[in-house]
Protein backbone atom coordinates (compact mmCIF):
# COMPACT_ATOMS: atom_id res chain seq x y z
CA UNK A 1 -18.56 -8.50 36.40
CA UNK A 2 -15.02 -8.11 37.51
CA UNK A 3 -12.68 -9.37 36.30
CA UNK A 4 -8.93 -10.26 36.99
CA UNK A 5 -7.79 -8.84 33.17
CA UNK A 6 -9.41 -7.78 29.71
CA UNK A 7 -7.17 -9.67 26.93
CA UNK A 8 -8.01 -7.45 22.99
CA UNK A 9 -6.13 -7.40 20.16
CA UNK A 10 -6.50 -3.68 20.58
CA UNK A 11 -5.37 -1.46 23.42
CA UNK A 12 -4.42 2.29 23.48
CA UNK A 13 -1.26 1.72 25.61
CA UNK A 14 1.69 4.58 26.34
CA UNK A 15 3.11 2.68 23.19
CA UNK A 16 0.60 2.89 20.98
CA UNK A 17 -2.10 0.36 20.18
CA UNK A 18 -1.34 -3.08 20.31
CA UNK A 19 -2.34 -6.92 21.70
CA UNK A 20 -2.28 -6.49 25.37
CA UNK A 21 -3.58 -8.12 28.87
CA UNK A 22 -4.28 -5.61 31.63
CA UNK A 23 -4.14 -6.96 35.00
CA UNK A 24 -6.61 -5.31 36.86
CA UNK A 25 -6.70 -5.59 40.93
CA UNK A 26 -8.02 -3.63 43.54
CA UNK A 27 -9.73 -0.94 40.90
CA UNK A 28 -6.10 -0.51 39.67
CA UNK A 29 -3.81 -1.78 36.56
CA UNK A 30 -1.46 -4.21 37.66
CA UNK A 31 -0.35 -5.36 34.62
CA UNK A 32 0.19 -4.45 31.21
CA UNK A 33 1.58 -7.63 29.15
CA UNK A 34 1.37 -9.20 26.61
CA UNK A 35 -1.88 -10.66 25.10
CA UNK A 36 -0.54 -14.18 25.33
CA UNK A 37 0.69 -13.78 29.23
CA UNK A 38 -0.59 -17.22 31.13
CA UNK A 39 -3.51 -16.41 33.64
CA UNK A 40 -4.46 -18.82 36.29
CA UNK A 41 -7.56 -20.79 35.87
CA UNK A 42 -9.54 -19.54 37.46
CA UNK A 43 -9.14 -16.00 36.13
CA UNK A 44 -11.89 -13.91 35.32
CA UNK A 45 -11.46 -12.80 31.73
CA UNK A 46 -12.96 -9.86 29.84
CA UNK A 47 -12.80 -11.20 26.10
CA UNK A 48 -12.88 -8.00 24.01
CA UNK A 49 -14.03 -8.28 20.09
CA UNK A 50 -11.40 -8.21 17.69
CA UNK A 51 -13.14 -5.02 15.88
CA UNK A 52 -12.99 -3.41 19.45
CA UNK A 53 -10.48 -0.94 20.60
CA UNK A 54 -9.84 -0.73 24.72
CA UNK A 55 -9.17 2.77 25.52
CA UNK A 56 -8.49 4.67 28.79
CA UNK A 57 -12.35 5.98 30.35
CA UNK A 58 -12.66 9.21 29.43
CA UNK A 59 -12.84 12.09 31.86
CA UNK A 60 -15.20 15.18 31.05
CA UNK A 61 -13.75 18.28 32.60
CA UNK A 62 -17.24 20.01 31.67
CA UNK A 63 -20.37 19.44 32.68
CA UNK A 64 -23.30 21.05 34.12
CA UNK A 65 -25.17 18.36 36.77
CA UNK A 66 -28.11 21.22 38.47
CA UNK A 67 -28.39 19.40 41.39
CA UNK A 68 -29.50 20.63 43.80
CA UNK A 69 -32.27 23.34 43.09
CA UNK A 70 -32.52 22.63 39.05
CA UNK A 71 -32.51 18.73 39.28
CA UNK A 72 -35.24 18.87 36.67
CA UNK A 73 -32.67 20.11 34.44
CA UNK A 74 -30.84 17.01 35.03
CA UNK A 75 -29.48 15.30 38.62
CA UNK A 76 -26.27 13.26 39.45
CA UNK A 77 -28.06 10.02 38.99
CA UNK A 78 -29.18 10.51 35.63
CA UNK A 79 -25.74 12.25 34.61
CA UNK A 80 -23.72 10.06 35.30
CA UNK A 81 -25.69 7.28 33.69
CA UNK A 82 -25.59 8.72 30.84
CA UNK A 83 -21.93 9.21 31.10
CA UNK A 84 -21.20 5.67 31.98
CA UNK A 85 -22.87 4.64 28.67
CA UNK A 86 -20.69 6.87 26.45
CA UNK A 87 -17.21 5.28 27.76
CA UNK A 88 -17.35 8.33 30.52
CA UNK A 89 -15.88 7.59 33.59
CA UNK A 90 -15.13 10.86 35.10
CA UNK A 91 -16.46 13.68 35.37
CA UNK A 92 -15.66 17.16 37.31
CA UNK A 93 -18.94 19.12 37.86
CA UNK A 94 -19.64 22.28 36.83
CA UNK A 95 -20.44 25.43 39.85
CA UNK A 96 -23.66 26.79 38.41
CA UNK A 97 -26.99 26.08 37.40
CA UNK A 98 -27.35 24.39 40.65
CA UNK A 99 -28.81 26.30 43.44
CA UNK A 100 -26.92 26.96 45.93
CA UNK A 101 -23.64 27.61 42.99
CA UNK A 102 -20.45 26.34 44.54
CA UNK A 103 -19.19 29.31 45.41
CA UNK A 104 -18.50 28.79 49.12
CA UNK A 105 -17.31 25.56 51.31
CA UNK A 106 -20.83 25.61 52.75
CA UNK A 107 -22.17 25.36 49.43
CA UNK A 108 -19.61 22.88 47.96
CA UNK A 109 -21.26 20.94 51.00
CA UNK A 110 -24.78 21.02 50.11
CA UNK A 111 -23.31 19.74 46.35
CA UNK A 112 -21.37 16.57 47.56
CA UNK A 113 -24.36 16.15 49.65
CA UNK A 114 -26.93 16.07 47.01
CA UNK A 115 -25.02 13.50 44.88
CA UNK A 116 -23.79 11.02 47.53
CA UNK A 117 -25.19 7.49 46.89
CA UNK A 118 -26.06 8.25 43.05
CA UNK A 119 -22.98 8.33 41.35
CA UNK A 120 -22.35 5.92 38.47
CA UNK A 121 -18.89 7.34 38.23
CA UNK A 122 -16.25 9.07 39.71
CA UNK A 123 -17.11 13.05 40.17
CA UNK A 124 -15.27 15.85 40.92
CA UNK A 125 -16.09 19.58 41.41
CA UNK A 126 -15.45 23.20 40.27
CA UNK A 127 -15.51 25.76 42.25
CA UNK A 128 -17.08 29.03 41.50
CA UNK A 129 -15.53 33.24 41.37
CA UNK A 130 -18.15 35.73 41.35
CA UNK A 131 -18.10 39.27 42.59
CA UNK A 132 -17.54 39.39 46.43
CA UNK A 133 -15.91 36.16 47.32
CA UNK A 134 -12.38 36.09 46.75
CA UNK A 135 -12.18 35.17 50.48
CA UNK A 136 -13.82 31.86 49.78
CA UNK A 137 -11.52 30.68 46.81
CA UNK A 138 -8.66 29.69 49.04
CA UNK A 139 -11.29 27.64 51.70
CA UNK A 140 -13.09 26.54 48.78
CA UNK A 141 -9.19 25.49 47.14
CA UNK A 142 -8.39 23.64 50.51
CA UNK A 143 -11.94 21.71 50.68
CA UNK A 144 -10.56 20.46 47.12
CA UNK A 145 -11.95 22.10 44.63
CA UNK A 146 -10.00 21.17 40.96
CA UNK A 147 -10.24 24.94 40.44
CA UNK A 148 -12.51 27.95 39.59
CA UNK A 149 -14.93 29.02 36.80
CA UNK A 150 -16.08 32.79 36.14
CA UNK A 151 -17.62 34.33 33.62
CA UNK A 152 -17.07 37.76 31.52
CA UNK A 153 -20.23 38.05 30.30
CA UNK A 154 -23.74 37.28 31.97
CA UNK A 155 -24.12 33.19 32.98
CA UNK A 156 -27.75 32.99 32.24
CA UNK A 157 -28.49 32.74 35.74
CA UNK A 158 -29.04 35.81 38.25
CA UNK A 159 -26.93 33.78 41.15
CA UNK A 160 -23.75 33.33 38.78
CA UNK A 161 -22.77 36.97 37.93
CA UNK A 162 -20.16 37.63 36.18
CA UNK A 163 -17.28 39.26 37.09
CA UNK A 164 -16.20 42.58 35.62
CA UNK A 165 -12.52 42.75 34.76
CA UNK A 166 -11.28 44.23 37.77
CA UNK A 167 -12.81 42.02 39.65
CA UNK A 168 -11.70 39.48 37.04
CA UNK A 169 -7.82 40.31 37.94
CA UNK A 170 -8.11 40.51 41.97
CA UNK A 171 -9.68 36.96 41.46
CA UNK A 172 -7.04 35.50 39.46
CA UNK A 173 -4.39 37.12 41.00
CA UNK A 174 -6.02 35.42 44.48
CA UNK A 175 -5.95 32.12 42.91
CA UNK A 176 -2.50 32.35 41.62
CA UNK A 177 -1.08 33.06 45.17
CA UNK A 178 -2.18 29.33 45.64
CA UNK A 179 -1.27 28.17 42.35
CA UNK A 180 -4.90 27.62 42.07
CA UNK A 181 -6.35 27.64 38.47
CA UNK A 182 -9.20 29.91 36.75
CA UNK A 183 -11.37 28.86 34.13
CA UNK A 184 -13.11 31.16 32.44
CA UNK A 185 -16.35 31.69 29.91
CA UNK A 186 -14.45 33.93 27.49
CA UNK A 187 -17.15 36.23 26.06
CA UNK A 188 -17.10 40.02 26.23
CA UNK A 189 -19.87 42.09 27.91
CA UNK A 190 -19.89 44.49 26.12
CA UNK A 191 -19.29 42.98 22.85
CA UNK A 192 -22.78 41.21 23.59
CA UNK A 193 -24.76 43.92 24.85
CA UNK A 194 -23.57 45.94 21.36
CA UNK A 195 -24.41 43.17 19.04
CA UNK A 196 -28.05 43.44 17.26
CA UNK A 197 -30.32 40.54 19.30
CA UNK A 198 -33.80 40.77 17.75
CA UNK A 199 -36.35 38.23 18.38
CA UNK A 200 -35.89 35.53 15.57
CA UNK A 201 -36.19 31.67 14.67
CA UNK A 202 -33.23 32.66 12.19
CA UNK A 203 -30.33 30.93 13.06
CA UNK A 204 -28.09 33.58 11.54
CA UNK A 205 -29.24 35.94 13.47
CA UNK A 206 -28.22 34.08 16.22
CA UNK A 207 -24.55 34.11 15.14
CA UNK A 208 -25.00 37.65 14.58
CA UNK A 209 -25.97 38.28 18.28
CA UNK A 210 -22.50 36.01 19.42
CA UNK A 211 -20.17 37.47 17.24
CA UNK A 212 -16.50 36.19 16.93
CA UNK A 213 -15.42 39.29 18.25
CA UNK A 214 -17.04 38.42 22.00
CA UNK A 215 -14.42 35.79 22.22
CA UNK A 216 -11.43 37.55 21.17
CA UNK A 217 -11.96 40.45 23.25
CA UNK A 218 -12.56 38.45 26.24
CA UNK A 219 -9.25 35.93 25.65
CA UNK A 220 -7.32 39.18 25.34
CA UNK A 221 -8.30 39.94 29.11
CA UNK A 222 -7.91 36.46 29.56
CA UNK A 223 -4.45 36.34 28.46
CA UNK A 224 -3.54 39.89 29.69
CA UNK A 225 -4.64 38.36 32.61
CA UNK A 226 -2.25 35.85 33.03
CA UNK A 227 0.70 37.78 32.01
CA UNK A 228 0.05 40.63 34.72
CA UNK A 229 -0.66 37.58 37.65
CA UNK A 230 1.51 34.89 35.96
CA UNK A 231 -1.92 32.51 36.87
CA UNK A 232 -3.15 29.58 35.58
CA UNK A 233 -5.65 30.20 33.23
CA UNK A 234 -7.68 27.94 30.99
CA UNK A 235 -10.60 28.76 28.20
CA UNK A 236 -13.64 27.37 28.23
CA UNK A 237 -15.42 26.03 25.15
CA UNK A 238 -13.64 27.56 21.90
CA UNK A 239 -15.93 28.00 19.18
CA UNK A 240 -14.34 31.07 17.35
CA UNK A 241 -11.31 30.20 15.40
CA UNK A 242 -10.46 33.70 15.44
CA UNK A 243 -8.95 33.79 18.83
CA UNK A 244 -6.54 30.41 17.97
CA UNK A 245 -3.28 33.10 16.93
CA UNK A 246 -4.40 34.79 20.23
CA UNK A 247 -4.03 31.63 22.22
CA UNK A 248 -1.15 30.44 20.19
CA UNK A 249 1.15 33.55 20.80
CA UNK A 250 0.39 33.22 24.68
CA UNK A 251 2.05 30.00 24.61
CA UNK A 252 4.79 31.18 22.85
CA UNK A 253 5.10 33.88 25.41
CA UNK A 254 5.51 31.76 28.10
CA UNK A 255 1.70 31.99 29.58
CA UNK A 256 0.21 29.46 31.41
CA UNK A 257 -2.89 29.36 28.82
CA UNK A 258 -4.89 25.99 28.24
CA UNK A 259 -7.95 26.29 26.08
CA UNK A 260 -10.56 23.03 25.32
CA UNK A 261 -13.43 23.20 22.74
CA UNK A 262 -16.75 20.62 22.44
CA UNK A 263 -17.80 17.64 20.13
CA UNK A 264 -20.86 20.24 18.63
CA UNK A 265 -18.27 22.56 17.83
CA UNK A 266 -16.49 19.52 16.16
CA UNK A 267 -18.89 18.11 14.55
CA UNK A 268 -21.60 20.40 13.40
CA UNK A 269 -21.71 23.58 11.21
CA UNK A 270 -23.61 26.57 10.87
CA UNK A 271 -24.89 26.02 7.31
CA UNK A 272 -26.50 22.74 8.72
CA UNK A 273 -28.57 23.91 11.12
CA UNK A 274 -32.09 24.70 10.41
CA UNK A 275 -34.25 27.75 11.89
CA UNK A 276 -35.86 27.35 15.10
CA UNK A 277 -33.73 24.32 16.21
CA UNK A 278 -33.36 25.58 19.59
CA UNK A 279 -31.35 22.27 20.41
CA UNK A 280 -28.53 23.51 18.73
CA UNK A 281 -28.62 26.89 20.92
CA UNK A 282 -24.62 26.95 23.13
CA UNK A 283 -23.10 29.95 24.02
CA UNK A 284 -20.73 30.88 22.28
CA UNK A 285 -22.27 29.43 19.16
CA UNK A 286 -22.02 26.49 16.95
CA UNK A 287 -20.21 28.82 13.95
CA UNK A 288 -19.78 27.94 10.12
CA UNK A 289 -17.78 25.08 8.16
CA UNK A 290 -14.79 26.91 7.73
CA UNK A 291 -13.88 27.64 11.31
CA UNK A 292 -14.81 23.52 12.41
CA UNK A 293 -12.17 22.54 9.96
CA UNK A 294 -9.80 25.31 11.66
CA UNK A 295 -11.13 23.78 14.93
CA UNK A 296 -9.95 20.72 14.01
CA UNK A 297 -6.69 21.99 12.53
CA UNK A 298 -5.62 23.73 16.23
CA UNK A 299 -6.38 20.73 17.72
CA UNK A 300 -3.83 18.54 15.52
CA UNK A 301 -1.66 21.32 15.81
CA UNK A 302 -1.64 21.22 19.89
CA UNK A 303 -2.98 24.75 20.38
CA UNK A 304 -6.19 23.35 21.34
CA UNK A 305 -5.31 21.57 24.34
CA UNK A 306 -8.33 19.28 24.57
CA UNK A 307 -12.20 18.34 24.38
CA UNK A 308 -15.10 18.42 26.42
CA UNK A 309 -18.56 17.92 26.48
CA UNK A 310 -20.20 21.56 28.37
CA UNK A 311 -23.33 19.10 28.80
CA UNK A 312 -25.71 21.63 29.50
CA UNK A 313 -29.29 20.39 29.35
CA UNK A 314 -32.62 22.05 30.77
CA UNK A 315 -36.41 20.92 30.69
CA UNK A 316 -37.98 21.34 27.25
CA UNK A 317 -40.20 24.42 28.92
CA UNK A 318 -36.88 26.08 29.50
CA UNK A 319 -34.91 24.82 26.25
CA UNK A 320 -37.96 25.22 24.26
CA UNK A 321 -38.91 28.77 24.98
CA UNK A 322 -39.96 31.15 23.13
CA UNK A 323 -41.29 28.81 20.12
CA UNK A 324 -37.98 28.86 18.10
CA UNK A 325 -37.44 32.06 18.80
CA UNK A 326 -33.79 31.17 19.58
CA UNK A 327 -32.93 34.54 21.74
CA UNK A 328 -35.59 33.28 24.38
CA UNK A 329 -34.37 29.40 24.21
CA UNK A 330 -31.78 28.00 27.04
CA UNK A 331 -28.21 27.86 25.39
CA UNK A 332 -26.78 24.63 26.27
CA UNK A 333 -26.31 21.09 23.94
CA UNK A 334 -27.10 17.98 26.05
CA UNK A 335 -24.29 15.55 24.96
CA UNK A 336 -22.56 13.97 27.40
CA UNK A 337 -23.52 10.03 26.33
CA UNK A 338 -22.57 10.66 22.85
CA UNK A 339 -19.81 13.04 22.90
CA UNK A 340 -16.89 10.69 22.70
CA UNK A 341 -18.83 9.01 19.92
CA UNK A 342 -19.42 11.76 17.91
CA UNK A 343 -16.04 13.16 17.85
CA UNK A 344 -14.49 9.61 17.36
CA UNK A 345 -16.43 9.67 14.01
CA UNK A 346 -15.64 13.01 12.68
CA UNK A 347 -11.98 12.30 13.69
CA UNK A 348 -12.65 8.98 11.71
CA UNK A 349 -13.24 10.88 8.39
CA UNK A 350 -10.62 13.09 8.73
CA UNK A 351 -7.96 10.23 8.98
CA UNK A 352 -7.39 11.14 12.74
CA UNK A 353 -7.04 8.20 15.02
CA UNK A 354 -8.52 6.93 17.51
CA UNK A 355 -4.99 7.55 20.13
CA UNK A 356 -5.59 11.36 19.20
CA UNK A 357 -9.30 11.43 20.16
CA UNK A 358 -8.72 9.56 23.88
CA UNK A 359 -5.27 12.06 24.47
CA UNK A 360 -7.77 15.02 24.02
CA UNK A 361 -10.71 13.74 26.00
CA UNK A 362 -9.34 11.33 28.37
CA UNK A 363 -5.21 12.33 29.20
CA UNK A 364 -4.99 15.85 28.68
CA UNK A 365 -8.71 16.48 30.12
CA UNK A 366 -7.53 14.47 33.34
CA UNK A 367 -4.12 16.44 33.51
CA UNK A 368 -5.84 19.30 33.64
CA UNK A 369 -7.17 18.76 36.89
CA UNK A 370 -4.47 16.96 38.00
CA UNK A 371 -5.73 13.09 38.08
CA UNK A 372 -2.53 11.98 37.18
CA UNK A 373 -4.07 7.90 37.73
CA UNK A 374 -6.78 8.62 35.37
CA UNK A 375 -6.75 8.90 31.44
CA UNK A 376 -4.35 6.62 30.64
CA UNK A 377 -3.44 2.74 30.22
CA UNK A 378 -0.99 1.88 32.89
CA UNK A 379 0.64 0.00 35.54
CA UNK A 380 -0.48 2.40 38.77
CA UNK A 381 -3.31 4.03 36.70
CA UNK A 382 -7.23 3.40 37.92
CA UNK A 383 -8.71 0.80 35.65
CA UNK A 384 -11.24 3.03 34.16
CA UNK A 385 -11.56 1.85 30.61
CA UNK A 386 -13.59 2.49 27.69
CA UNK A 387 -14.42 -0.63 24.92
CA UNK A 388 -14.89 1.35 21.78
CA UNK A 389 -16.50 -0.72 18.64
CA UNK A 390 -16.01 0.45 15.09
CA UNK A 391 -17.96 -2.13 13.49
CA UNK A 392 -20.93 -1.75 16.11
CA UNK A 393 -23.02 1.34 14.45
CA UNK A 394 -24.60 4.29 16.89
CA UNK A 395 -28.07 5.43 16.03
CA UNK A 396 -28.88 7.98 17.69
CA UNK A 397 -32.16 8.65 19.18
CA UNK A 398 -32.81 11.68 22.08
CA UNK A 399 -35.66 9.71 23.66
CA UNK A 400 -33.16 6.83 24.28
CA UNK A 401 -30.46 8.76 25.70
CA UNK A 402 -30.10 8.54 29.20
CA UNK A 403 -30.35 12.15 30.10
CA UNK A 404 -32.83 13.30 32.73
CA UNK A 405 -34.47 15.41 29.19
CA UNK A 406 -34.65 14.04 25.78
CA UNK A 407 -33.98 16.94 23.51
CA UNK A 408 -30.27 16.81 22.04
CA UNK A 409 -28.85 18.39 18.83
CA UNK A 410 -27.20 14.49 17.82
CA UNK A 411 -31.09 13.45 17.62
CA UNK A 412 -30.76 11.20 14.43
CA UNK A 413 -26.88 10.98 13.41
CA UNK A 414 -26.01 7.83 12.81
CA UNK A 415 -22.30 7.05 13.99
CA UNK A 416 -20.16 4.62 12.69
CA UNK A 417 -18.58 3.06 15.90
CA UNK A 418 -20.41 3.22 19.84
CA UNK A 419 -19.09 2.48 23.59
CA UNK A 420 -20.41 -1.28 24.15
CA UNK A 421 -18.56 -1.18 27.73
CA UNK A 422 -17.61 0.81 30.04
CA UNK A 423 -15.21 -0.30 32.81
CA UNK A 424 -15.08 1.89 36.00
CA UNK A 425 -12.59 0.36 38.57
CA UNK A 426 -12.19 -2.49 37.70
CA UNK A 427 -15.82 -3.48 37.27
CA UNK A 428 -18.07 -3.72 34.05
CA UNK A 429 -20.90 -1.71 34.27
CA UNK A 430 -24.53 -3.12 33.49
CA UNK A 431 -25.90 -0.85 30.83
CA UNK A 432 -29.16 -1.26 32.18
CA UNK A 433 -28.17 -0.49 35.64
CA UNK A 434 -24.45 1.27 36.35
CA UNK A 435 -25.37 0.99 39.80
CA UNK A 436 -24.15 4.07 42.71
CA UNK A 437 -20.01 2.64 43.03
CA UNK A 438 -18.97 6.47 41.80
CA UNK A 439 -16.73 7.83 44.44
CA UNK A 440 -17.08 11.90 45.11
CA UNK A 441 -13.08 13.03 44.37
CA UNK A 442 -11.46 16.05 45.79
CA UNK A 443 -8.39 17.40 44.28
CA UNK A 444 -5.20 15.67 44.41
C-alpha cells in the first residue's frame, strides 16, 4: 500500500502530538494539516487506530550487519527485516565484524556491494580508524562515510585493532581537519587487561572483569581528545553512570562531545540477570539498578544525547561458547526489532512520553549523522513513519524475531505497546514480506 495520507488522532508533530493528516507524495511529506482537511476521492487513506500513535521511523545509528564474511552472524536482508518490524527505518551500519571491515574505499565497496538488492530500509555506513590508515579516512570521508568508529580497547576481532592513544589523537586530529566525526568504543586497555577475568558462569564476575573504571578512563582520553584537536567526538554505548559528570563538564567546556546509550542498558539490571545467561553478555556491561535509573536520569537531563540499539548478534556456536562460561561467550545483545519497544515501555513506567522516546531514537540519532529529512514529522521530511500501538501488547519470543539467530536477552518480556506498521517512503510495508525498496545512503 501507498497511500496519498495517513489521517490518526495521534501524531508526534514539531508541535507536539495532535489530530493530523500527512500528505505523503513522492516518498516525501507534503502536508501536515489538519485531521479534518478534505481529500479527493479517490485518495488512498491510511486509517490509523485511535489507541495508535504515528511517530517519525526511527533511525538506528548502531548496528552491526557482518556482511560480508560473517553473514551467519546476521546479513543485510535479515537486518533490516527485522528493523522494518520494530518501526526502524534507518539504519547506519556498523565497520566491523564484517570481513573485509570498512576501513578503506575499496572495502566500503565490497560492503555496499554485498547489501545491494536486500535492503528493507534505508542504510547507511560507518567508516572504520585502526592503526595505519589515517590516509584512508579522508577517501573513505569523500566516498560518504557518516563518520568513523575506533576502539580503545581490543574489538573482539583480530582485523579491528584498536588504536592506542597516540594513534587515537593523529586519527582524530585527521578527521577534524575535515570536520569529519569519530566515534569511539570508550573502554580502557589497560583498565581491562588489570581487571581479574577468571573463567565463570557468575555474572558478577563478569562486571568485575568490565569495571566502571574502563569507561571513565577511556572518556577522559576521549574528551582530552577533543579539547587538544577541537574534533567531533561521540561515545558509543554508555553503560557506566560514572562517566555522566565527565561528559557533562565537556559540554560545559565547550567540547564537541555527543554520547548515546542502548535499550538493555535501559531496561535491564544487573541483579536480574541470572548466571550463565550468555545472552545478556555486551561490552561494556549491562551494570546494576542504581546506575539504569541514573541512565535514565542523564537522558531527561540532555547529557545523554540519544539511544541506540549496538545490535550485535552472532551464531549460537559463537554466542554460546564456552557453556555459560560468560568470559568465552560473544558480547553483543541482538535487539534491533524490539529496541524501540522496549524502551517505549520502560519510558512508559517512568511517566516519560512517548515525544521523548522518538527525539532520542529517531531526531537526535538522525542529526547525528546529519539526515536532516529523516526523524521527524514534516513538510520536506522523508515519509518514514512508525505506527506505535499502546493497547496492542508485545510478547516477545527470540524464535519469532526476525534476526538471522534466535537468541536475544528480551526472550519472554512482555511489552505493553508494539510497532503494527512501519511506513518507509511513503509505502506500508508487508510484515510478512518488507520487500528490497531500501536505498544504500551516503552522507549528506
Amino acid at each position: 500500500m501507498t497511500p496519498d495520507a495517513v489521517r490518526a488522532r495521534r501524531v508526534l508533530t514539531p508541535e507536539g502530538v495532535r489530530p493530523a493528516t500527512l500528505l505523503l507524495a513522492g516518498g516525501t511529506i507534503t502536508g501536515v494539516e489538519p485531521l479534518d482537511h478534505a481529500l479527493p476521492g479517490d485518495a488512498e487513506v491510511l486509517h490509523v487506530a485511535d489507541t495508535a500513535v504515528v511517530l517519525p521511523g526511527v533511525v538506528d545509528t548502531h548496528v552491526h550487519v557482518n556482511e560480508p564474511g560473517r553473514t551467519e552472524w546476521e546479513g543485510f536482508a535479515t537486518a533490516t527485516r527485522a528493523a522494518a518490524l520494530g518501526g526502524v527505518t534507518t539504519l547506519v551500519d556498523m565497520p566491523l565484524n564484517s570481513i573485509p571491515p570498512t576501513t578503506t574505499v575499496e572495502h566500503l565497496r565490497a560492503k555496499q556491494a554485498a547489501a545491494a538488492g536486500k535492503l528493507a530500509m534505508d542504510v547507511g555506513f560507518w567508516g572504520g580508524a585502526v592503526p595505519g590508515n589515517v590516509p584512508d579516512l579522508l577517501p573513505l570521508w569523500e566516498a560518504g562515510v557518516f563518520g568513523f568508529k575506533c576502539f580503545l580497547a581490543p574489538s573482539g576481532v583480530d582485523e579491528f585493532p584498536p588504536l592506542d592513544p597516540a594513534q587515537f589523537t593523529k586519527a582524530l586530529a585527521e578527521i577534524a581537519s575535515f570536520d569529519g566525526l569519530m566515534i569511539v568504543h570508550a573502554e580502557d586497555a589497560g583498565v581491562l587487561e588489570a581487571s581479574p577475568a577468571p573463567p565463570s558462569r557468575a555474572y558478577s564476575d563478569f562486571l568485575l572483569s568490565r569495571p566502571d573504571e574502563a569507561e571513565t578512563a577511556a572518556i577522559r582520553q576521549v574528551v582530552e581528545g577533543a579539547r587538544e584537536t577541537g574534533g567531533r567526538v561521540h561515545v558509543l554505548h554508555l553503560s557506566s553512570a560514572r562517566a555522566i559528570d565527565l561528559l557533562a563538564d565537556a559540554r560545559a567546556e565547550g567540547l564537541r562531545v555527543t554520547v548515546e546509550t542502548c535499550p538493555h542498558y535501559l531496561t535491564f539490571a544487573a541483579e536480574g540477570i541470572p548466571d550463565a545467561s550468555p545472552q545478556f553478555k555486551c561490552c561494556p556491561p549491562i551494570r546494576d539498578e542504581g546506575n539504569r535509573d541514573a541512565l535514565w536520569q542523564a537522558l531527561g537531563e540532555g547529557i545523554i544525547d540519544l539511544v541506540v540499539s549496538d545490535h550485535s548478534p552472532a551464531t549460537a556456536e559463537v554466542k554460546l561458547a564456552g557453556d555459560g562460561d560468560l568470559q568465552l561467550a560473544w558480547g553483543g545483545i541482538a535487539g534491533l526489532q524490539v529496541g524501540f519497544t522496549a524502551v517505549a515501555a520502560e519510558a512508559r513506567r517512568r511517566g516519560i512520553g512517548l515525544e521523548k522516546v522518538s527525539a532520542w531514537m529517531s531526531r537526535n540519532t538522525a542529526d547525528l549523522a546529519g539526515l536532516g529529512a529523516k526523524g521527524r514529522i514534516a513538510v520536506g521530511a522523508d515519509a518514514d513513519l512508525a505506527v506505535y500501538d499502546e493497547a496492542t501488547p508485545l510478547a516477545v519470543s527470540a524464535a519469532g524475531l526476525a534476526h538471522r539467530n534466535p537468541i536475544s536477552a528480551y526472550d519472554g518480556l512482555t511489552l505493553p505497546g508494539s510497532v503494527t506498521a512501519t511506513v518507509l517512503a511513503g509505502r506500508v510495508l508487508d510484515p510478512a514480506d518488507p520487500g528490497t525498496a531500501g536505498r544504500m545512503l551516503v552522507r549528506p
